[in-house]
C-alpha atoms as a PDB file:
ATOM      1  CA  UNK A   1     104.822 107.622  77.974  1.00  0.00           C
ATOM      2  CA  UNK A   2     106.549 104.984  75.739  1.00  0.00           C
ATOM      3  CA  UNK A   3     105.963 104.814  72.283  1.00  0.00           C
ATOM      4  CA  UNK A   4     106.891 102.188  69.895  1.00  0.00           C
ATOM      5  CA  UNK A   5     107.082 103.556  66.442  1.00  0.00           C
ATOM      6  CA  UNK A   6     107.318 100.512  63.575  1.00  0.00           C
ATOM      7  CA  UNK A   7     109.559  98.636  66.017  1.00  0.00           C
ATOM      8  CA  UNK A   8     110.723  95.065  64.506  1.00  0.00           C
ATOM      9  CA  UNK A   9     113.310  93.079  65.647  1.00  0.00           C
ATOM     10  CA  UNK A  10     114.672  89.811  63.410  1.00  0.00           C
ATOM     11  CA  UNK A  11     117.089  87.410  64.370  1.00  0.00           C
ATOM     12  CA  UNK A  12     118.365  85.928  61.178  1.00  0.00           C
ATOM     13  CA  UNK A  13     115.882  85.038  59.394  1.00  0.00           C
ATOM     14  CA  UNK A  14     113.465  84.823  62.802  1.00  0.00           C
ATOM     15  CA  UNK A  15     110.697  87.614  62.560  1.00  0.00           C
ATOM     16  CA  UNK A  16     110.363  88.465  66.684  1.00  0.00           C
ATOM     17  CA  UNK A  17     108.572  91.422  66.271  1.00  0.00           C
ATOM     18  CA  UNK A  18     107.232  92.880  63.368  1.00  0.00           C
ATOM     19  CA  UNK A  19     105.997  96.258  62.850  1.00  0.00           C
ATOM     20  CA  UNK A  20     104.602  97.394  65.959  1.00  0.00           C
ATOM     21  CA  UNK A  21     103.434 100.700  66.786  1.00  0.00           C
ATOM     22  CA  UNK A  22     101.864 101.137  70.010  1.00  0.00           C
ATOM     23  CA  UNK A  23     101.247 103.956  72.755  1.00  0.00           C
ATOM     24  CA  UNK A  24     101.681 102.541  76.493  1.00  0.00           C
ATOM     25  CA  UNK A  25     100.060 106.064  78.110  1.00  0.00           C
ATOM     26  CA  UNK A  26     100.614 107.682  81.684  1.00  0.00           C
ATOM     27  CA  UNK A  27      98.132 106.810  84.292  1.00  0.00           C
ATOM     28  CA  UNK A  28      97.234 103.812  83.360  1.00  0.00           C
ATOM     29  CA  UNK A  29      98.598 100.195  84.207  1.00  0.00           C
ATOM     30  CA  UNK A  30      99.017  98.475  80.598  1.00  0.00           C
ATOM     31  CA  UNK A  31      99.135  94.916  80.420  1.00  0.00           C
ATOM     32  CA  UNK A  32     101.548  93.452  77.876  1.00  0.00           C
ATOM     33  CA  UNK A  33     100.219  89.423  76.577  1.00  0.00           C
ATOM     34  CA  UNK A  34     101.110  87.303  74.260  1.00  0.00           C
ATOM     35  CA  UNK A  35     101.847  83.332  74.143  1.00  0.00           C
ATOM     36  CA  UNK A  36     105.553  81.881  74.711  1.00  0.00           C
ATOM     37  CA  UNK A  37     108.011  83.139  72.073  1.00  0.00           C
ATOM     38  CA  UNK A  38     105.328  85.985  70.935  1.00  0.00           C
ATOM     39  CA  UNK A  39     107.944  88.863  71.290  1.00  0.00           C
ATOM     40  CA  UNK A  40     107.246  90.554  74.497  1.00  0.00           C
ATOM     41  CA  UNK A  41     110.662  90.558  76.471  1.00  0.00           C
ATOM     42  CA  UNK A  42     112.323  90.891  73.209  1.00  0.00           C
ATOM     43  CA  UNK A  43     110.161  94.134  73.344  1.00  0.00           C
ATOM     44  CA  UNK A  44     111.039  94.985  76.733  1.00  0.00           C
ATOM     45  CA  UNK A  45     114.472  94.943  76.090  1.00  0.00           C
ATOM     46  CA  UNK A  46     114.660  96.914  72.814  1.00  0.00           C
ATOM     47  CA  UNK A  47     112.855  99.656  75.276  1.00  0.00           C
ATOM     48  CA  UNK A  48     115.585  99.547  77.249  1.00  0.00           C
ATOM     49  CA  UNK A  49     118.625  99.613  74.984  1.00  0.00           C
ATOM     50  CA  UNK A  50     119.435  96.366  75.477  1.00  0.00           C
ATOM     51  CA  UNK A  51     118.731  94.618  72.095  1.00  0.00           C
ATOM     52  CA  UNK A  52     119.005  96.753  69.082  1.00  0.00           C
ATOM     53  CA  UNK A  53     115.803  97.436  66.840  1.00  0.00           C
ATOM     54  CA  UNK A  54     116.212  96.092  63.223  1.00  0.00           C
ATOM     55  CA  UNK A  55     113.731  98.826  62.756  1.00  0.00           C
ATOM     56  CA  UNK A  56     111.989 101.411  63.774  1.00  0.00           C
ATOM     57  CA  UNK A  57     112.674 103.004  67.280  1.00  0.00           C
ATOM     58  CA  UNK A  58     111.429 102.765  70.996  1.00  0.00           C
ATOM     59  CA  UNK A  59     111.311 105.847  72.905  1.00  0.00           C
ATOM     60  CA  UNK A  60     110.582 106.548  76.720  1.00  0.00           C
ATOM     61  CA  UNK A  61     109.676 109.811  77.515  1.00  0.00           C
ATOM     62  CA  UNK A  62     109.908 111.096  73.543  1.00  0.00           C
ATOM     63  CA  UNK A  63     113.709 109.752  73.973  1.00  0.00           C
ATOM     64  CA  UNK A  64     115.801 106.895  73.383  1.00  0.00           C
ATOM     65  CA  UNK A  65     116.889 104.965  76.209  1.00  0.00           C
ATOM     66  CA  UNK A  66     120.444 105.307  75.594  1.00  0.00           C
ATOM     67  CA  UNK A  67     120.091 109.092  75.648  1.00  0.00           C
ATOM     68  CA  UNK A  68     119.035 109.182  79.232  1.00  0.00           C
ATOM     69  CA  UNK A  69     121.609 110.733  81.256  1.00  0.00           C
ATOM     70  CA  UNK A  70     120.102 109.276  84.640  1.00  0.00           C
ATOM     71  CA  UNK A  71     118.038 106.426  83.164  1.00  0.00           C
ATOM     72  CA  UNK A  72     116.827 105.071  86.507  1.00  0.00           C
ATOM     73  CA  UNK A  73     115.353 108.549  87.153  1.00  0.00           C
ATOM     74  CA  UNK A  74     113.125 108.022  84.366  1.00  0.00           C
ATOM     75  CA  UNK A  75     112.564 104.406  83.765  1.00  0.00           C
ATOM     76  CA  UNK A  76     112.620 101.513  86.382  1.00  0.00           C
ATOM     77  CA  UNK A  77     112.619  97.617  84.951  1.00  0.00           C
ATOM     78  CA  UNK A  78     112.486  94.802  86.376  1.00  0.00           C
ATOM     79  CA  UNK A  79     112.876  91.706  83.900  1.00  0.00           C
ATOM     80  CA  UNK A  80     115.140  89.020  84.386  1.00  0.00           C
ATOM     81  CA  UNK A  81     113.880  87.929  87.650  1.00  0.00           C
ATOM     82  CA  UNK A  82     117.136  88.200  89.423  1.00  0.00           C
ATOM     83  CA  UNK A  83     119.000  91.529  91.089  1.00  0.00           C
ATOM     84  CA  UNK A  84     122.771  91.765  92.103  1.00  0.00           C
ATOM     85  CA  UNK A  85     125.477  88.958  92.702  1.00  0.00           C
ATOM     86  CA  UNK A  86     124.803  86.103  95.027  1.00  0.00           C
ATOM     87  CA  UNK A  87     127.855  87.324  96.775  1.00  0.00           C
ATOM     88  CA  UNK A  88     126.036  90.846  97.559  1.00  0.00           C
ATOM     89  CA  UNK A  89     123.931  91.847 100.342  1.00  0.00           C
ATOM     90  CA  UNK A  90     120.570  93.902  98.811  1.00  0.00           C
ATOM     91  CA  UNK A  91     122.151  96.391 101.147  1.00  0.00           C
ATOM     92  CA  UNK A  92     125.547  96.924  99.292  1.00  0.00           C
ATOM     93  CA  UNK A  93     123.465  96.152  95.629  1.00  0.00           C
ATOM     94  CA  UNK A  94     120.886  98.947  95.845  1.00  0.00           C
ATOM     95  CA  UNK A  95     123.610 101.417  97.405  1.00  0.00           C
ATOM     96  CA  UNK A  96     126.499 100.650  94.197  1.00  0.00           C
ATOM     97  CA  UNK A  97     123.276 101.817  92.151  1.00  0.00           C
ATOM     98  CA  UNK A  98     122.262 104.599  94.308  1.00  0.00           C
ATOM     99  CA  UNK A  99     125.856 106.269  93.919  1.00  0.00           C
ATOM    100  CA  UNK A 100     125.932 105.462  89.551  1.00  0.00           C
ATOM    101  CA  UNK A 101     123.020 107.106  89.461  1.00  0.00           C
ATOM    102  CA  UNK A 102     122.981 109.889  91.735  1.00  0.00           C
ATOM    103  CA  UNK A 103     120.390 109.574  93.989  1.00  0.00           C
ATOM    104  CA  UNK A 104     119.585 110.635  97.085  1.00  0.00           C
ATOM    105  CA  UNK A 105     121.445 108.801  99.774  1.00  0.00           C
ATOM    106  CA  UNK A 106     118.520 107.179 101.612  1.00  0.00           C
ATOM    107  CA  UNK A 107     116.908 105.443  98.650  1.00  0.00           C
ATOM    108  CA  UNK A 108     118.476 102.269  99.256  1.00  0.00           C
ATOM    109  CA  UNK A 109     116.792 102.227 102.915  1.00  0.00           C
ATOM    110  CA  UNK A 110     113.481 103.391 101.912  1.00  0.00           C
ATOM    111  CA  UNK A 111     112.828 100.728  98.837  1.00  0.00           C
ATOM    112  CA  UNK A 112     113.972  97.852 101.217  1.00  0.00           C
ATOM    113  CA  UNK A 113     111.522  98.738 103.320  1.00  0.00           C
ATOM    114  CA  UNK A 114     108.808  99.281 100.720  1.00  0.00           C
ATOM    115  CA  UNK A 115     109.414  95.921  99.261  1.00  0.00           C
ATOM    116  CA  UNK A 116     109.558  94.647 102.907  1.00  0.00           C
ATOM    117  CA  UNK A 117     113.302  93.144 102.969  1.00  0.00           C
ATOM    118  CA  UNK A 118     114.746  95.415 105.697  1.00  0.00           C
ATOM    119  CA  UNK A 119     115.118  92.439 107.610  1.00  0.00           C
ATOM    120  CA  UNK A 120     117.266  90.878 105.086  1.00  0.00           C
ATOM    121  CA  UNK A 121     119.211  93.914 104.063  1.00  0.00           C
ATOM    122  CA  UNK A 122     122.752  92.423 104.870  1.00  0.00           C
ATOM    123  CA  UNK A 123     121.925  89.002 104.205  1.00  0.00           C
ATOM    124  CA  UNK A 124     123.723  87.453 101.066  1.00  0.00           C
ATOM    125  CA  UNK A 125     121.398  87.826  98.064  1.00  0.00           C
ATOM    126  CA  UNK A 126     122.416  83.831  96.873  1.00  0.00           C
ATOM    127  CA  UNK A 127     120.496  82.622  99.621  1.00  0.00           C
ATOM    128  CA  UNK A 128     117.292  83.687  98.518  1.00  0.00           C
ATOM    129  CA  UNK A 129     113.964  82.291  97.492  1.00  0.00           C
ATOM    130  CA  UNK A 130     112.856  83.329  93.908  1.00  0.00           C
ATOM    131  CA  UNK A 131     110.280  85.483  95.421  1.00  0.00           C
ATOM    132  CA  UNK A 132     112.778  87.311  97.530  1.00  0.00           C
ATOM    133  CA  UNK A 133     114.650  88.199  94.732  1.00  0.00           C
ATOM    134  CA  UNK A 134     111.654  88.845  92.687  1.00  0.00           C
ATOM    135  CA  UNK A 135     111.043  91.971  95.531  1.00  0.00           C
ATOM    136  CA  UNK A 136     115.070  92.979  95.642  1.00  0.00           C
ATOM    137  CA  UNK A 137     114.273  93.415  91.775  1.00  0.00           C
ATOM    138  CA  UNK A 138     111.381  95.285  92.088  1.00  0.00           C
ATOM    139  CA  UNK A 139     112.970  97.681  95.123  1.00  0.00           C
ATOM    140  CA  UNK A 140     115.816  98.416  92.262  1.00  0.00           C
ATOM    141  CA  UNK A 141     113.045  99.869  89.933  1.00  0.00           C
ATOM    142  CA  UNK A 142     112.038 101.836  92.661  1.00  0.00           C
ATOM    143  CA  UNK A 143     114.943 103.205  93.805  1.00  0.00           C
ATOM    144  CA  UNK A 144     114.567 106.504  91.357  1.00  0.00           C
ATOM    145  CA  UNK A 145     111.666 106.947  92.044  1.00  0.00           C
ATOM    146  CA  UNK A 146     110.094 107.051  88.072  1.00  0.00           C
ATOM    147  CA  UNK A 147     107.690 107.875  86.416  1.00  0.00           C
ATOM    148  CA  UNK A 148     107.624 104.888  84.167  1.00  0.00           C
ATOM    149  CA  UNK A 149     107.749 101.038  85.452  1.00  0.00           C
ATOM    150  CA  UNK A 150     108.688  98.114  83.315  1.00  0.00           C
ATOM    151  CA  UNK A 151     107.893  95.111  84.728  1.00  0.00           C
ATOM    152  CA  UNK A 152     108.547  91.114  83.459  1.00  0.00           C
ATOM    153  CA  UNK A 153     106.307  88.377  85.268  1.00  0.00           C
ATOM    154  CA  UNK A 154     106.866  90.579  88.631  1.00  0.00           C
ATOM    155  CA  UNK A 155     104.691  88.276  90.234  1.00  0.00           C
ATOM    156  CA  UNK A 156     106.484  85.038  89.771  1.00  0.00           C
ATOM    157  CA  UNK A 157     107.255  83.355  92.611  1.00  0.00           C
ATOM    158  CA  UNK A 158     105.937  85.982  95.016  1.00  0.00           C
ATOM    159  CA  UNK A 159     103.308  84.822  97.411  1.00  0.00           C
ATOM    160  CA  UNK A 160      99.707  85.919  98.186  1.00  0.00           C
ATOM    161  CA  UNK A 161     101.096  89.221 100.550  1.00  0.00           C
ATOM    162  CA  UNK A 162     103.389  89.947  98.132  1.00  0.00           C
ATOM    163  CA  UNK A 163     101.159  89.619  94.863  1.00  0.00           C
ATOM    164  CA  UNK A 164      99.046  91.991  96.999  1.00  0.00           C
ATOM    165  CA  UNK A 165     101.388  94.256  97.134  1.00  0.00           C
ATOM    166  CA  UNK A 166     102.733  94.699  93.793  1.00  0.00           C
ATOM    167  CA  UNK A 167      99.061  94.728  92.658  1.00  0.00           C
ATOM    168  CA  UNK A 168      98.916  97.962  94.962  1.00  0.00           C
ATOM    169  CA  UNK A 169     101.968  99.591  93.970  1.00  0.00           C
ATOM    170  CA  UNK A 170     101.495  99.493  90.138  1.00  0.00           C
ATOM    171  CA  UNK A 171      98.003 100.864  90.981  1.00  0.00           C
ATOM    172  CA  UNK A 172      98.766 103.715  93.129  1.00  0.00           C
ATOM    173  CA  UNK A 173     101.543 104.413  91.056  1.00  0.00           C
ATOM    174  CA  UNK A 174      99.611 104.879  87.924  1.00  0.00           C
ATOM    175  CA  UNK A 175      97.064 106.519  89.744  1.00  0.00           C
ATOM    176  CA  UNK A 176      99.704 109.132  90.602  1.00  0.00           C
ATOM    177  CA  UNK A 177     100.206 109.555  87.217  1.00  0.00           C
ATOM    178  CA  UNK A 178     102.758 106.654  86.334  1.00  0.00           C
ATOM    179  CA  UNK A 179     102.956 104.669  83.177  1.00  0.00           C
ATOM    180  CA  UNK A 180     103.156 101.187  84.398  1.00  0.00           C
ATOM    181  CA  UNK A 181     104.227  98.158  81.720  1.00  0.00           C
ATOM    182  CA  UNK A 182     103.578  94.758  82.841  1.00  0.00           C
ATOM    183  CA  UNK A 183     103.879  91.206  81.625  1.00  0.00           C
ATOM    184  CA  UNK A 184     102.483  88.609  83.091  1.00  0.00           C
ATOM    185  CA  UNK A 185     100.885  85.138  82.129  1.00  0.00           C
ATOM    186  CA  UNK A 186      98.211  85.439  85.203  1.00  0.00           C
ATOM    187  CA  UNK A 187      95.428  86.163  84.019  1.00  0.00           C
ATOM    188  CA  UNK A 188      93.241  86.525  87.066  1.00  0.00           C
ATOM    189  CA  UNK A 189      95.862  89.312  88.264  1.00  0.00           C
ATOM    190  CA  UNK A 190      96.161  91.196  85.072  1.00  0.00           C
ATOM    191  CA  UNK A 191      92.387  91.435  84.983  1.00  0.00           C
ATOM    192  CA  UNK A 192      92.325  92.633  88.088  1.00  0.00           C
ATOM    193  CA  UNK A 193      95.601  95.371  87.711  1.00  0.00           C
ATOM    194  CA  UNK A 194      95.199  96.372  84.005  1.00  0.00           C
ATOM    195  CA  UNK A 195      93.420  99.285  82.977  1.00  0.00           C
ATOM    196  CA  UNK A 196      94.614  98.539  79.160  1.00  0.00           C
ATOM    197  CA  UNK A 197      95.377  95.563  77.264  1.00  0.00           C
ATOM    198  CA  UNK A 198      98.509  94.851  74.078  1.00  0.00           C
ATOM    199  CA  UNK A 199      98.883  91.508  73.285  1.00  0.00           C
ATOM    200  CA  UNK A 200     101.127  90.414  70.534  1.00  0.00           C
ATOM    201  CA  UNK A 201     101.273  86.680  68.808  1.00  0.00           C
ATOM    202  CA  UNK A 202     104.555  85.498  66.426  1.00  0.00           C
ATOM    203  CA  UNK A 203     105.736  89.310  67.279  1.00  0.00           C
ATOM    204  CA  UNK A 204     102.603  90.675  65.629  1.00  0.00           C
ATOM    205  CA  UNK A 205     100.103  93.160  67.392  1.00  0.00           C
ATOM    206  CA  UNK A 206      96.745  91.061  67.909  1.00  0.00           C
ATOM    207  CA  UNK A 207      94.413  93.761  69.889  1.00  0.00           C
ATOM    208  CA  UNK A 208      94.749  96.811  71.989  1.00  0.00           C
ATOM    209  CA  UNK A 209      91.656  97.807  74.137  1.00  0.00           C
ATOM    210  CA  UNK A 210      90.777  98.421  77.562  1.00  0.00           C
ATOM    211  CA  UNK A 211      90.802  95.555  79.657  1.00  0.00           C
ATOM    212  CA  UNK A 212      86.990  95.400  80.257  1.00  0.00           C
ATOM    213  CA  UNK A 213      85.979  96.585  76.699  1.00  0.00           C
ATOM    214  CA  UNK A 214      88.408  93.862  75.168  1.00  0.00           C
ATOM    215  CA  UNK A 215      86.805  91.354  77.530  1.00  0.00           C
ATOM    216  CA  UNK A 216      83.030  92.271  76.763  1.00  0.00           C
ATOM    217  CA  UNK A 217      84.003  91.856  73.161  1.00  0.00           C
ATOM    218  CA  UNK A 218      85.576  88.652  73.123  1.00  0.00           C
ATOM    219  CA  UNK A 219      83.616  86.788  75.624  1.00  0.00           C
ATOM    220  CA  UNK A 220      79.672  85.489  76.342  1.00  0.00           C
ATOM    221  CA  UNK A 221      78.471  86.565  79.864  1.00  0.00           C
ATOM    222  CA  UNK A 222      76.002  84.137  81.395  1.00  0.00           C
ATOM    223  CA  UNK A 223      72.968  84.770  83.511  1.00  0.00           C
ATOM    224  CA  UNK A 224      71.822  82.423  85.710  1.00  0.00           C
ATOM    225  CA  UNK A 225      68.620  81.431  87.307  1.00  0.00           C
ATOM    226  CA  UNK A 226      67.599  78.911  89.572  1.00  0.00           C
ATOM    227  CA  UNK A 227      63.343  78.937  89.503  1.00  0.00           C
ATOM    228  CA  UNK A 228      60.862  76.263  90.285  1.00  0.00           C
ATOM    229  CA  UNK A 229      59.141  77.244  87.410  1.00  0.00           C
ATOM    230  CA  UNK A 230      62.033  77.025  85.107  1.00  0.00           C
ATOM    231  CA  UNK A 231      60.780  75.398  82.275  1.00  0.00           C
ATOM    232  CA  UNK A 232      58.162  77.968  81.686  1.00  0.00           C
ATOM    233  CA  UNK A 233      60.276  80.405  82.594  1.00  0.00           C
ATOM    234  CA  UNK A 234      62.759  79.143  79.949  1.00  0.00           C
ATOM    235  CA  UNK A 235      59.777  79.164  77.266  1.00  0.00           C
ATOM    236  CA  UNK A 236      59.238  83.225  78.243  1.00  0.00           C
ATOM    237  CA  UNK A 237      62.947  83.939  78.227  1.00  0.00           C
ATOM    238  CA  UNK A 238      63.499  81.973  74.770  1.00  0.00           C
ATOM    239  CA  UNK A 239      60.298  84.349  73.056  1.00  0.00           C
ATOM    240  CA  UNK A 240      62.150  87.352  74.569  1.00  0.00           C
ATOM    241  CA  UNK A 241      65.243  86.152  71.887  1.00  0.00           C
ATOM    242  CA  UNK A 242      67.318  84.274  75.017  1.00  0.00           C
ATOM    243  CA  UNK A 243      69.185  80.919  74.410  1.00  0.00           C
ATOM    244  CA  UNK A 244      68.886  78.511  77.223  1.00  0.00           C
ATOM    245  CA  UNK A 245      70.598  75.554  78.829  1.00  0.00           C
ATOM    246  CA  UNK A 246      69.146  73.696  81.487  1.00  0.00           C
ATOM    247  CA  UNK A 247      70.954  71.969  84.320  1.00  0.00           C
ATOM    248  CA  UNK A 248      69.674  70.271  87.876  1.00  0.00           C
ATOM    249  CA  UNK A 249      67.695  71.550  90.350  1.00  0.00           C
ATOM    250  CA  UNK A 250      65.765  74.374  88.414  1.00  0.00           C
ATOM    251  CA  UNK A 251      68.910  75.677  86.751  1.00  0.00           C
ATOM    252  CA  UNK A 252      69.117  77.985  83.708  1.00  0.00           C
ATOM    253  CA  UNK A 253      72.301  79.028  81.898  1.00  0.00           C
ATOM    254  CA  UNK A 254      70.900  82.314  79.437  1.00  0.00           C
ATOM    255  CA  UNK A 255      72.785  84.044  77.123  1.00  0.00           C
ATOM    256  CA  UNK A 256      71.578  86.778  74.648  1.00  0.00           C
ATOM    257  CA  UNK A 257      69.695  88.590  77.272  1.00  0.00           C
ATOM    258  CA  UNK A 258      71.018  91.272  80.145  1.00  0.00           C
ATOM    259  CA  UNK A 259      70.683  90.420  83.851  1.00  0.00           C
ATOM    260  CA  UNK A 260      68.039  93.191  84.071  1.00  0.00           C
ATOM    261  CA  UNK A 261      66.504  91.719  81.239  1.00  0.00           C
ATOM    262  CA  UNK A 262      66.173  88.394  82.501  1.00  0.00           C
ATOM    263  CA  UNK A 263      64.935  89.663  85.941  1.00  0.00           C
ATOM    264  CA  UNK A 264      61.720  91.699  84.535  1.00  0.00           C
ATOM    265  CA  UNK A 265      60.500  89.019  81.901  1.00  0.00           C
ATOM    266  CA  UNK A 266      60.601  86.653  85.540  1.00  0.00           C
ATOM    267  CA  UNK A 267      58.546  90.026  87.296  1.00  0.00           C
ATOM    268  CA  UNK A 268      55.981  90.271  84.912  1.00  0.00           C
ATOM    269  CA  UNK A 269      55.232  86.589  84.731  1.00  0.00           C
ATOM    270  CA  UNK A 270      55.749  86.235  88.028  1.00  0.00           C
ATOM    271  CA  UNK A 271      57.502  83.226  88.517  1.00  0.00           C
ATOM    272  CA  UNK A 272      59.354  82.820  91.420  1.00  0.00           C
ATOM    273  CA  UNK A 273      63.365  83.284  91.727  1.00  0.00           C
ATOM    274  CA  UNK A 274      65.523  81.290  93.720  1.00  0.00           C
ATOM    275  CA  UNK A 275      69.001  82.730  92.460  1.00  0.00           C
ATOM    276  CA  UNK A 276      69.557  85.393  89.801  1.00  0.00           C
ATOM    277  CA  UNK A 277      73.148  86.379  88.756  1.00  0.00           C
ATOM    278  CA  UNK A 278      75.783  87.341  86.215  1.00  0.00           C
ATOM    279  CA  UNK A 279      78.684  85.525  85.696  1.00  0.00           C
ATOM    280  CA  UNK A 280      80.948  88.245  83.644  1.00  0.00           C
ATOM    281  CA  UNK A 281      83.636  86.642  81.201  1.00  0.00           C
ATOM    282  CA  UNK A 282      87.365  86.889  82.313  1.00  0.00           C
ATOM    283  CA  UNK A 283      90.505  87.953  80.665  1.00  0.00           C
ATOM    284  CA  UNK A 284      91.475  84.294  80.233  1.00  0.00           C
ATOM    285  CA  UNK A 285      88.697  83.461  77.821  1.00  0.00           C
ATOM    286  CA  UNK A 286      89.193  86.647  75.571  1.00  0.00           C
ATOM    287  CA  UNK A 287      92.983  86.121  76.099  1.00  0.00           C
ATOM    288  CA  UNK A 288      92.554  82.005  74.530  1.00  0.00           C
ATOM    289  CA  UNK A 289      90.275  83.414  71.818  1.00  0.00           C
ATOM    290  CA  UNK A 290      92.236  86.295  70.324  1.00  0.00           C
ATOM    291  CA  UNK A 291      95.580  84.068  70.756  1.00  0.00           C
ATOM    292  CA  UNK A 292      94.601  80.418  69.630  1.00  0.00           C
ATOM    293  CA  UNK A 293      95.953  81.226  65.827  1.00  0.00           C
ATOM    294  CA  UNK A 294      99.639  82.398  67.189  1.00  0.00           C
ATOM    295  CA  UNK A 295     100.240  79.813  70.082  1.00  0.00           C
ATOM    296  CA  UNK A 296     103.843  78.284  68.451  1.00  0.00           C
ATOM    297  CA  UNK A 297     103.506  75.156  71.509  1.00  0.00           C
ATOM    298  CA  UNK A 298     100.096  73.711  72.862  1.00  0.00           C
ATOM    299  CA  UNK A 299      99.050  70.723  74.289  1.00  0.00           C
ATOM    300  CA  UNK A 300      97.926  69.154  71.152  1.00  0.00           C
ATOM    301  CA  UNK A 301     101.061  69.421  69.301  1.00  0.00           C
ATOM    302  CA  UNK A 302     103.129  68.587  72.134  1.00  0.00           C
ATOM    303  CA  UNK A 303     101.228  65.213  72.315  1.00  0.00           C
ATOM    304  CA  UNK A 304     101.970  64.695  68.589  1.00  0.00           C
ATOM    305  CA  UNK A 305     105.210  65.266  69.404  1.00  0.00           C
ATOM    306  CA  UNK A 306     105.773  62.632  71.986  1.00  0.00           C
ATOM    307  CA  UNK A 307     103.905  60.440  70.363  1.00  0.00           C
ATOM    308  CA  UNK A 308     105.713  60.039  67.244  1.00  0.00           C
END
């Protein structure tokens, strides 16, 4: 578990976090969200002992950071998007950390091979792409094997495969019991990966929730209906309490009514149905809702800006 206890972090007279007290719980992935400059890998770090609180405390495990004796036992992070010296190989990186921390002898080997760079293993690490190193980052996480993950836009500059497979590992790994922490600004794949929601705006906490609860909340689902009777239909759906927009080709957009709902006022009148379906409302909607008060640079104001 991690729990941030009244954690606030100023620089000068810069608020970057303010007050926030969270729970990031075991077995569950947690998605960490937030616009540009909202305090999240200011966060991240003051987990991890690398930028001091200006108040309150951050503990992993009911601990400090700094009081780990074998920190990458316990915690593995991944959040600056780059691993070891261009000079290195990811061969004689993972092993200098291997023997620091004192783990077993074939952990190097094995987390090469889970993040699939085996074949690169004595290549030098400044010749890689961004999602290369984005993996050799990853596989240092992993190398003691712990129970809690810490993870900064993992999935930039990875491709499709490899996007599928950190999807997988965070999952399995909570699954197993893991508390996974995860930043990321795509919003497809944290709906798809999160099992709970934080996001933060101007280092403030906006919401916590479960993903889909936070979603359901914050977003309209649409049912629609394609009918050749769809204007009566529409007339039957709008007495049942439904509001209605029409489009081409026998098209209805419905809100205020359930799929289920819309389907039996269309059986008992018995008009005819020539599509019937949900469309749910994503993480990306709720995400621009809850946000659009604490976003410091959008592209209004940046067109102000140029313009002047």
């Amino acid at each position: 578990m991690i729990t941030l206890e009244a954690l606030g972090k100023n620089f000068g007279s810069t608020h970057a976090v303010k007050n926030l007290t969270v729970n990031i719980n075991p077995g569950t992935v947690t998605g960490f969200l937030g616009p540009n400059g909202a305090g999240k890998s200011t966060t991240m770090r003051m987990i991890l002992g690398l930028d001091a609180p200006t108040s309150g405390q951050a503990l992993v495990g009911g601990v400090r950071y700094d009081q780990l004796c074998y920190p990458m036992r316990t915690v593995g992070a991944h959040i600056t998007g780059t691993a070891g010296h261009p000079g290195q190989t990811p061969h004689t990186f993972l092993k200098s950390l291997v023997q620091s921390n004192r783990l077993a002898g074939t952990r190097a080997a094995e987390v090469l091979a889970e993040a699939g760079l085996q074949r690169v293993a004595h290549k030098r690490i400044g010749g890689f792409s961004l999602g290369m190193r984005q993996r050799l980052g990853i596989a240092a996480a992993l190398l003691g094997d712990p129970q809690i993950l810490i993870l900064d836009e993992p999935m930039n500059g990875l491709d499709a495969e490899g996007i599928a497979w950190i999807r997988q590992l965070m999952k399995t790994r909570a699954a197993n019991g893991g508390t996974i922490f995860v930043s990321s600004h795509l919003m497809s794949e944290v709906q798809q990966v999160a099992d709970q929601l934080i996001l933060i705006g101007r280092g403030e906490l906006i919401a916590q929730a479960p993903t889909e609860k936070l979603i359901k909340e914050f977003t309209t689902q649409m049912v629609t209906v394609r009918s050749p009777q769809a204007a009566a239909l529409a007339e039957s759906l709008a007495r049942s309490g439904a509001q209605i927009t029409t489009g081409g080709e026998g098209q209805l957009q419905i809100s205020g009514l359930s799929l289920q709902e819309v389907g039996a006022v269309a059986f008992r009148q018995g008009y005819e149905l020539h599509e019937l379906s949900l469309m749910r409302g994503s993480l990306e909607s709720a995400y621009n809702q809850l946000t659009r008060d604490t976003v410091e640079f959008s592209s209004e104001s940046a067109g102000k800006v140029m313009s002047k």
